[in-house]
Protein backbone atom coordinates (compact mmCIF):
# COMPACT_ATOMS: atom_id res chain seq x y z
CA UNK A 1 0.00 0.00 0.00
CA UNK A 2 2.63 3.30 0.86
CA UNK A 3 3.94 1.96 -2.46
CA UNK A 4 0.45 2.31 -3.89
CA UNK A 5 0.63 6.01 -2.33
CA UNK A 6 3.27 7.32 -3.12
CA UNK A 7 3.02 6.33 -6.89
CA UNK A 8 -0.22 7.88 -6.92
CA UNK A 9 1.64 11.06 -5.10
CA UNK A 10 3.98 11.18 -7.71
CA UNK A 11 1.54 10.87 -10.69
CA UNK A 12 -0.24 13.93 -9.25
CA UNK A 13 3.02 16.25 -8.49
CA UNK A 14 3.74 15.17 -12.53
CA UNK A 15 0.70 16.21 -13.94
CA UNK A 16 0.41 19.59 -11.43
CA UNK A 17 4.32 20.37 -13.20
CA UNK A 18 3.13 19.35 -16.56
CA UNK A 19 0.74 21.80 -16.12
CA UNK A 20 3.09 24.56 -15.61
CA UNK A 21 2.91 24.97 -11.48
CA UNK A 22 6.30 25.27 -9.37
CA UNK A 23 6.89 22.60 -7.20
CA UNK A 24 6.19 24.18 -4.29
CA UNK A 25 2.28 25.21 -5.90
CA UNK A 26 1.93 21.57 -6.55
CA UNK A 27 2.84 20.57 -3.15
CA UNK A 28 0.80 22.99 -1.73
CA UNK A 29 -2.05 22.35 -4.35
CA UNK A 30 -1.92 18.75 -4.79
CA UNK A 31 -1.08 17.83 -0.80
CA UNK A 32 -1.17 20.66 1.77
CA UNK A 33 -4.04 22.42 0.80
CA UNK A 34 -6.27 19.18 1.26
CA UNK A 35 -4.55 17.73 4.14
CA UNK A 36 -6.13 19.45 7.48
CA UNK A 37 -9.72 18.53 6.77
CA UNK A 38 -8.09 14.89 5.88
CA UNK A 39 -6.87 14.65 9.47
CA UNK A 40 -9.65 16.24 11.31
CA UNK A 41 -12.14 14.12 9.41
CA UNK A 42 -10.32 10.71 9.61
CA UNK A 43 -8.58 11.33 12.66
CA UNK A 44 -12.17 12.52 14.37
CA UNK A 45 -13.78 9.40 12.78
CA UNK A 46 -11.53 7.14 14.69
CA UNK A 47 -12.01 8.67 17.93
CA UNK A 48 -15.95 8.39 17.56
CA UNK A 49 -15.02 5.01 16.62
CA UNK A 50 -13.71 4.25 19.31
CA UNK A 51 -16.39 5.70 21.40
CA UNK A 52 -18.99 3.95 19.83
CA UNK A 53 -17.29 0.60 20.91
CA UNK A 54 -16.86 1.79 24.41
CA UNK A 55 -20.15 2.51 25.31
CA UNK A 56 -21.90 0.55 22.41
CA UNK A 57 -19.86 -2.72 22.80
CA UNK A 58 -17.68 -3.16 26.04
CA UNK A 59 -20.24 -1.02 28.27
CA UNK A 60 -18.30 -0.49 31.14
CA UNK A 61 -19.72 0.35 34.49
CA UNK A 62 -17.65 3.79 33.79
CA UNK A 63 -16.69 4.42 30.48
CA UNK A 64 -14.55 7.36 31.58
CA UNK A 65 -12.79 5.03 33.83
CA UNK A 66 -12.03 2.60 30.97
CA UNK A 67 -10.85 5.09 28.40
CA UNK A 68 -8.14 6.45 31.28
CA UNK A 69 -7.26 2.74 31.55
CA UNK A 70 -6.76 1.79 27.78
CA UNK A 71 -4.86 5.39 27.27
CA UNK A 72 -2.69 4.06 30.53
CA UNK A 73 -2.51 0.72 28.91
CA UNK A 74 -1.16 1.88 25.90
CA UNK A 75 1.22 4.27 26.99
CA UNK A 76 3.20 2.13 28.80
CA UNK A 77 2.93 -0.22 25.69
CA UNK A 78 1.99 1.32 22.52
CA UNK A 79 3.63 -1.17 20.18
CA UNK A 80 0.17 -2.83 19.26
CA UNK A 81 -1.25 0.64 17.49
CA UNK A 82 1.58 1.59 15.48
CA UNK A 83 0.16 -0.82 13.00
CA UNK A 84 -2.98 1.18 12.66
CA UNK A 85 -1.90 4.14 13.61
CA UNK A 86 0.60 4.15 10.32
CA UNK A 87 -2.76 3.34 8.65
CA UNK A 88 -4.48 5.93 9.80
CA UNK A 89 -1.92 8.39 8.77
CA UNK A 90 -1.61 6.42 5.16
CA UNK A 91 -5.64 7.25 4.70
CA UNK A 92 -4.71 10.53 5.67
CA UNK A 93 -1.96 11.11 3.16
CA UNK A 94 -4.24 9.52 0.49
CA UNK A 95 -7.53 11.31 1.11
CA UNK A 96 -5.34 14.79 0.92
CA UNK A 97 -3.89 13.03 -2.43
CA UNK A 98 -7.19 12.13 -4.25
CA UNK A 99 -9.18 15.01 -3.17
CA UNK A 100 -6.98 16.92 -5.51
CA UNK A 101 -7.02 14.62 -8.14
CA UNK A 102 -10.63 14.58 -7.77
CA UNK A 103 -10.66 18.42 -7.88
CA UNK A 104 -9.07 18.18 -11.43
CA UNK A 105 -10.98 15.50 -13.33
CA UNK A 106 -13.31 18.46 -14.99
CA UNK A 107 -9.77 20.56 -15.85
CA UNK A 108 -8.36 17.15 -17.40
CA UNK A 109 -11.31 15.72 -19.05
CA UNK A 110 -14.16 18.17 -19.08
CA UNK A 111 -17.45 16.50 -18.50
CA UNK A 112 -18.31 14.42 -21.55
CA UNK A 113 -20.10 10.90 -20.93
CA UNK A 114 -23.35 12.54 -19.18
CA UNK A 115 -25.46 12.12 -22.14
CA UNK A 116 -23.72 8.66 -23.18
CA UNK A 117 -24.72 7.27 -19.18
CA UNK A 118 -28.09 8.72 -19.75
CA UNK A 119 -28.83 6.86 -22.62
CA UNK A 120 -27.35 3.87 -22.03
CA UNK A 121 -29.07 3.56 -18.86
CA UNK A 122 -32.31 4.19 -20.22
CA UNK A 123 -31.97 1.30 -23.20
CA UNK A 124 -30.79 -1.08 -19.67
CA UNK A 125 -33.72 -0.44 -18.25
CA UNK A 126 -36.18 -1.08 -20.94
CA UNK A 127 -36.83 2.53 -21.98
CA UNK A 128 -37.84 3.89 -18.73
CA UNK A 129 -34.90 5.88 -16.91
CA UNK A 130 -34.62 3.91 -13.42
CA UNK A 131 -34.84 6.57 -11.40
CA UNK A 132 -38.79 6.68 -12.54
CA UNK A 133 -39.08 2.58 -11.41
CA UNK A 134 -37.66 4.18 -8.08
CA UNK A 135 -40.17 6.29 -7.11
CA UNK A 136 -42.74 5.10 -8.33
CA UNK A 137 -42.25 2.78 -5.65
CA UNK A 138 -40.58 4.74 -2.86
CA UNK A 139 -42.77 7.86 -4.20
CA UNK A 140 -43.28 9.29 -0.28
CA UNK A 141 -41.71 12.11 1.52
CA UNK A 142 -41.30 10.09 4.47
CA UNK A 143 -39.38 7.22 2.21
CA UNK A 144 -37.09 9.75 0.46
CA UNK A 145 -35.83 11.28 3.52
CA UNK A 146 -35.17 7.87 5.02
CA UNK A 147 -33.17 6.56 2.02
CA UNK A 148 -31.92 10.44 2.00
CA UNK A 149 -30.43 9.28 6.01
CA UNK A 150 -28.89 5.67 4.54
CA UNK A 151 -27.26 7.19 1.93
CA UNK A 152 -25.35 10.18 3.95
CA UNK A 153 -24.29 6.71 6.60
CA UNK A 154 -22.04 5.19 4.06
CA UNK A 155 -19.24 8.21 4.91
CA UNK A 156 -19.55 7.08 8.65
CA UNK A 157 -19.58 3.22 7.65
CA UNK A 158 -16.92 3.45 5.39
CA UNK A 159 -13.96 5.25 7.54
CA UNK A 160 -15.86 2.89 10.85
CA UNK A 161 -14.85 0.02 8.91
CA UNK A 162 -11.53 1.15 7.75
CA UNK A 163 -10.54 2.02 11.46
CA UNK A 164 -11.86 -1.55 12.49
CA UNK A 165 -9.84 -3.14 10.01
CA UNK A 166 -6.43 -0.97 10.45
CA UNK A 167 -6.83 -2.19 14.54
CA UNK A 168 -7.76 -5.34 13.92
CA UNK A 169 -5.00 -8.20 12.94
CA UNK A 170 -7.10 -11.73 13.66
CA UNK A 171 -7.40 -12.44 10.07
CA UNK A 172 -4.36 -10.62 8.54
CA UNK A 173 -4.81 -12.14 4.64
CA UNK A 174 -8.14 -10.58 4.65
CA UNK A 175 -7.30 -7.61 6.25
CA UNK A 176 -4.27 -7.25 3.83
CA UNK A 177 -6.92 -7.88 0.69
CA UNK A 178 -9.11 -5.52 1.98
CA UNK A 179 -6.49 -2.38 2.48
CA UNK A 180 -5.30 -3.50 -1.22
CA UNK A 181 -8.78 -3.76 -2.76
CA UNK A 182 -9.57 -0.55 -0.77
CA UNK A 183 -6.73 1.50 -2.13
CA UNK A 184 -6.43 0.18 -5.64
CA UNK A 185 -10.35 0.88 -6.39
CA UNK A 186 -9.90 4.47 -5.44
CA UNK A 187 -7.07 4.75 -7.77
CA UNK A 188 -8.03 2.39 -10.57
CA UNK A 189 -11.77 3.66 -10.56
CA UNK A 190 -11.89 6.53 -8.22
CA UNK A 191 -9.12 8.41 -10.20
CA UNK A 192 -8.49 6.59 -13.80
CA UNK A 193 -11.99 5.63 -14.89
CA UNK A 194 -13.63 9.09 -13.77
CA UNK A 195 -11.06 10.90 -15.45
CA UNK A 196 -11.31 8.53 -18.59
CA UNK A 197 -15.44 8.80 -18.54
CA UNK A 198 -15.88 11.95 -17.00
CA UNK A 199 -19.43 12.85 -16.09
CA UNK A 200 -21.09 14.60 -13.00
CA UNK A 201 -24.48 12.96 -12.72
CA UNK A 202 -28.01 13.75 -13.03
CA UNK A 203 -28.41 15.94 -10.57
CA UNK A 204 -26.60 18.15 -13.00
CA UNK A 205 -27.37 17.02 -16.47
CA UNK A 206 -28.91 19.99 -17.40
CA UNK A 207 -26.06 22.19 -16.52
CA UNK A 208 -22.99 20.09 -18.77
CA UNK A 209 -25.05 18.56 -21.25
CA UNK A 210 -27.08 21.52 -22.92
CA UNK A 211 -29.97 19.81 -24.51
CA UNK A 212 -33.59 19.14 -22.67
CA UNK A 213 -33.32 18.04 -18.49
CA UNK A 214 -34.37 14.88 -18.71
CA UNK A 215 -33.61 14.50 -15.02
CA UNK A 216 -35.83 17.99 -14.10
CA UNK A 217 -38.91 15.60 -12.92
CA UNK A 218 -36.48 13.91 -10.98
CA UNK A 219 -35.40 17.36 -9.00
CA UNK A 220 -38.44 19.02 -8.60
CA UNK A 221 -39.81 15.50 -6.92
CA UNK A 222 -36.63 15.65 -4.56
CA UNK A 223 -37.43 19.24 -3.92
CA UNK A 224 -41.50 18.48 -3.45
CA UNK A 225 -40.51 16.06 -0.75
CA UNK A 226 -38.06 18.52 0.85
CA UNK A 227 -40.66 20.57 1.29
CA UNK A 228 -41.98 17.53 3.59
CA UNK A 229 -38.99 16.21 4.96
CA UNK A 230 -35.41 17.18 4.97
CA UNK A 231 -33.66 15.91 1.93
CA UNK A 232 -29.90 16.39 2.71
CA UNK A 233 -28.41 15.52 -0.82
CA UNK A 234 -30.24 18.77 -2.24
CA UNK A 235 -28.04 20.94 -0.38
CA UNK A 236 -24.72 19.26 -0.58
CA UNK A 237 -25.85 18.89 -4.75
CA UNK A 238 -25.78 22.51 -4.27
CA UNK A 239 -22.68 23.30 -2.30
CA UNK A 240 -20.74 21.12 -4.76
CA UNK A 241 -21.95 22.81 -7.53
CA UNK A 242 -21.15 26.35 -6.53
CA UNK A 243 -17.84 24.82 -5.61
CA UNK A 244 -17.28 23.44 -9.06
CA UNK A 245 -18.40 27.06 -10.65
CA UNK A 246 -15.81 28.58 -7.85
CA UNK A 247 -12.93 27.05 -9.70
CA UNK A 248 -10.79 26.88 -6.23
CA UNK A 249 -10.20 23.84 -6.72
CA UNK A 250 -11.29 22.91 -2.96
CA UNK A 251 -13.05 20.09 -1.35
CA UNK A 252 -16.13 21.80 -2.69
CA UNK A 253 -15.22 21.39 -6.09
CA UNK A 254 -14.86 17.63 -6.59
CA UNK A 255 -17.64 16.49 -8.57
CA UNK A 256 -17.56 12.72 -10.41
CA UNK A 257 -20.36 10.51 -11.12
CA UNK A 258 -18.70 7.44 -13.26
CA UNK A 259 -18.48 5.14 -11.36
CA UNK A 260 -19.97 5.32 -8.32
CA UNK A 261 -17.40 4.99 -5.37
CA UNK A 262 -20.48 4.74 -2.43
CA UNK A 263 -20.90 1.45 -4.58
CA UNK A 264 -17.42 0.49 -5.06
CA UNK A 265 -16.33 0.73 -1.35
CA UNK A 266 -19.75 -0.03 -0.31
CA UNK A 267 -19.50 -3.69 -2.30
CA UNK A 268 -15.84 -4.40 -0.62
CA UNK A 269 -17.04 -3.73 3.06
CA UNK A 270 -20.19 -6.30 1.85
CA UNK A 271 -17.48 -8.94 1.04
CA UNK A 272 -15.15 -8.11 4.07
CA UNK A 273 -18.39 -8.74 5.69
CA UNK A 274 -19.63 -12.13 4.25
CA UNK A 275 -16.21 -13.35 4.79
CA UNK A 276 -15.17 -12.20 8.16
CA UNK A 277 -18.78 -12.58 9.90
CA UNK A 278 -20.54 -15.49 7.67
CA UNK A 279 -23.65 -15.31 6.20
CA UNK A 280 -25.29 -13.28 8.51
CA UNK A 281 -23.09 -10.34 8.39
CA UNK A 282 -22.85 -10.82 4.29
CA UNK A 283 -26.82 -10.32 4.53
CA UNK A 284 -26.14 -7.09 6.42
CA UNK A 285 -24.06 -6.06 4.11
CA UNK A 286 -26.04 -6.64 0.50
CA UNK A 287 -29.07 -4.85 2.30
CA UNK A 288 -26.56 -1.74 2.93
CA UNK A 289 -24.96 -2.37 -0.55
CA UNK A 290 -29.01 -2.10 -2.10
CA UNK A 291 -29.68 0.79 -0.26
CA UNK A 292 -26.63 2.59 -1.29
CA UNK A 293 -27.49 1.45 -5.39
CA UNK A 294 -30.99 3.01 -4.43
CA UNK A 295 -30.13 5.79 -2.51
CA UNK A 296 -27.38 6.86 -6.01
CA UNK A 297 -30.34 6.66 -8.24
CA UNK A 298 -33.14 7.77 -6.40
CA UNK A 299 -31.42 11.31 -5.06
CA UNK A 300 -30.26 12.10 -8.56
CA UNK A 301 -26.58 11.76 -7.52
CA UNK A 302 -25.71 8.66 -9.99
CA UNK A 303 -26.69 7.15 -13.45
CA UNK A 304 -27.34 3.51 -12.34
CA UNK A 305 -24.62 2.10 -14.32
CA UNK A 306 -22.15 4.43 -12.33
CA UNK A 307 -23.13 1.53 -9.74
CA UNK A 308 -23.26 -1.03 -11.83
CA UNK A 309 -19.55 -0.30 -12.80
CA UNK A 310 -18.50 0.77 -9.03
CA UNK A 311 -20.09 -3.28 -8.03
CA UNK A 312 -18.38 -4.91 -11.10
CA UNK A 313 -15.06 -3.31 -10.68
CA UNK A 314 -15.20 -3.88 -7.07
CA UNK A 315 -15.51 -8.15 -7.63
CA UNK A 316 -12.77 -7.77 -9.80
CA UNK A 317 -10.48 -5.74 -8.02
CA UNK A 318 -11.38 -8.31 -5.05
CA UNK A 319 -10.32 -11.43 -6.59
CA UNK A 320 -7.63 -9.75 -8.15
CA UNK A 321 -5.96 -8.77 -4.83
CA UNK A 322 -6.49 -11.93 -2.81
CA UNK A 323 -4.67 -13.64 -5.17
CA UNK A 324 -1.82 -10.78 -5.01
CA UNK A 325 -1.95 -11.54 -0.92
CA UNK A 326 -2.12 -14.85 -1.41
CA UNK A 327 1.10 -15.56 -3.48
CA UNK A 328 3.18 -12.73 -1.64
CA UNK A 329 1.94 -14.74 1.76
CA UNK A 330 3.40 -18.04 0.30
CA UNK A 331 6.32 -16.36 -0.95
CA UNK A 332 6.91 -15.57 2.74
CA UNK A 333 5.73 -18.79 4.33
CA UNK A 334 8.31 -20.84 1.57
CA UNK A 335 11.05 -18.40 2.57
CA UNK A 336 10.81 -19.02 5.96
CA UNK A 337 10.78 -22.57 5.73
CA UNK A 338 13.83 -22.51 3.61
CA UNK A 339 15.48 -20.05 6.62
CA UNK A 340 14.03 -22.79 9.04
CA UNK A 341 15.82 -26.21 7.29
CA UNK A 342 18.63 -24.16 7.05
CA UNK A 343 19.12 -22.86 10.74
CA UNK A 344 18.67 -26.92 11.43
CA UNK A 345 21.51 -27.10 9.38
């Protein structure tokens, strides 16, 4: 993974020089200028984390009194969480690295497949554009603003399950094909494929394509059941637009809609689930994994194949990556055993 990293550091400073900025603009542009919110976010999430499990899971007669004793604990021995902790600051480095890459896909490839994603997700779906299969069955206020709440919990779910897994070393092949699946879909899809098919999603159709909304039923539905119920994804839609006009290139700026990372990320906790917790916990996961592929339709943020793609890519990138654990784990275990006949030597 850091190798992962810091080639994808290095592509970035490349193309911020190519593009005629100093080194020290790139540094600033393509690192610095992200990195703060990285750590407050990230670093944040693992403390609520860790909270959560406290009081959620252990449920101490005095929480207070337990945190003092685990911060005691691992004071006087902090060799277990320098694994995670390096982790932690790896996610950190990387979330400050793709936000500007993210920042950029519009300057590098303007927006271009909207209109191909439209149509080829209305000939998927028979002729009908999904989003109109959606509600005519979740149609409600009520159901809107509760698949409105689902969706906005895959940011939580996602960094809670990355902090479980950087902590957590009782299966370390699947832990090690997670982190690798993890890292190499934001960088193969997250960064490559949005550049290579970049669109920003129906929610803004009408402003990138120029020809008839046909998404404007869509957002004046969204907006009728705002009216109703708070529907979160109108304003952030919003905020990242005005962003993107902005041209600061901030956080606010980022806007990608092929293919869908909720889905991507979302499908690799699913599997990390189904094969760390059994069936059960795979069931858990598919649910969360359907409301997500809703949720990306349904609130206008995604043409359905964006999830399609983010699922499909994710499988691959899965198998892909055990195998790559799998051989460098019996390179080690046969090198070993040759170090072991040897030392009996």
């Amino acid at each position: 993974m850091p190798i992962l990293v810091a080639g994808y550091g290095m592509a970035l400073m490349l193309v911020l020089l190519l593009q005629g900025r100093s080194f020290g603009e790139a540094v600033r542009q393509g690192f610095l200028s992200h990195l703060p919110f990285a750590a407050a976010t990230i670093g944040g999430g693992a403390l609520m984390f860790y909270l959560i499990c406290v009081v959620a899971v252990v449920r101490p007669p005095s929480p207070f009194a337990h945190i003092v004793g685990d911060v005691r604990t691992h004071v006087r021995s902090p060799a277990p969480l320098y694994g995670g902790i390096w982790l932690l600051v790896l996610l950190v480095i990387f979330t400050s690295l793709f936000s500007a890459w993210k920042a950029m896909i519009p300057e590098l490839q303007p927006f271009s497949w909207d209109e191909r994603l439209f149509r080829l997700d209305r000939w998927m779906h028979g002729g009908t554009d999904p989003w109109v299969h959606l509600h005519r069955a979740l149609h409600t206020p009520f159901l809107t603003a509760a698949i409105n709440v689902v969706y906005h919990l895959w940011f939580f779910v996602m960094h809670f399950t990355y902090v479980w897994v950087a902590f957590n070393r009782r299966r370390p092949e699947l832990r090690a094909q997670f982190l690798l699946a993890f890292y190499a879909s934001w960088v193969v899809m997250g960064t490559a494929l949005a550049i290579t098919m970049s669109s920003a999603g129906p929610c803004y159709y009408g402003f990138v394509v120029g020809l008839p909304d046909p998404y404007a039923p869509l957002l004046a539905q969204l907006q009728a059941s705002d009216a109703a119920w708070p529907v979160w994804a109108l304003n952030v839609q919003s905020l990242l637009w005005e962003g993107y006009r902005s041209g600061d290139g901030g956080l606010t700026s980022a806007i990608s809609a092929m293919p869908s990372m909720h889905l991507a990320t979302t499908t690799l906790i699913a599997l990390l689930a189904w094969r760390f917790g059994g069936a059960l916990a795979g069931a858990c996961g598919a649910a969360f994994l359907l409301c997500i592929l809703v949720g990306s339709v349904h609130l206008g943020w995604h043409y359905a194949v964006d999830g399609y793609a983010g699922i499909l890519f994710s499988l691959v990138l899965w198998w892909v990556c055990g195998y790559v654990v799998r051989y460098r784990y019996r390179q080690r275990d046969t090198c070993r055993g040759r170090h072991g006949e040897a030392d009996e030597r």
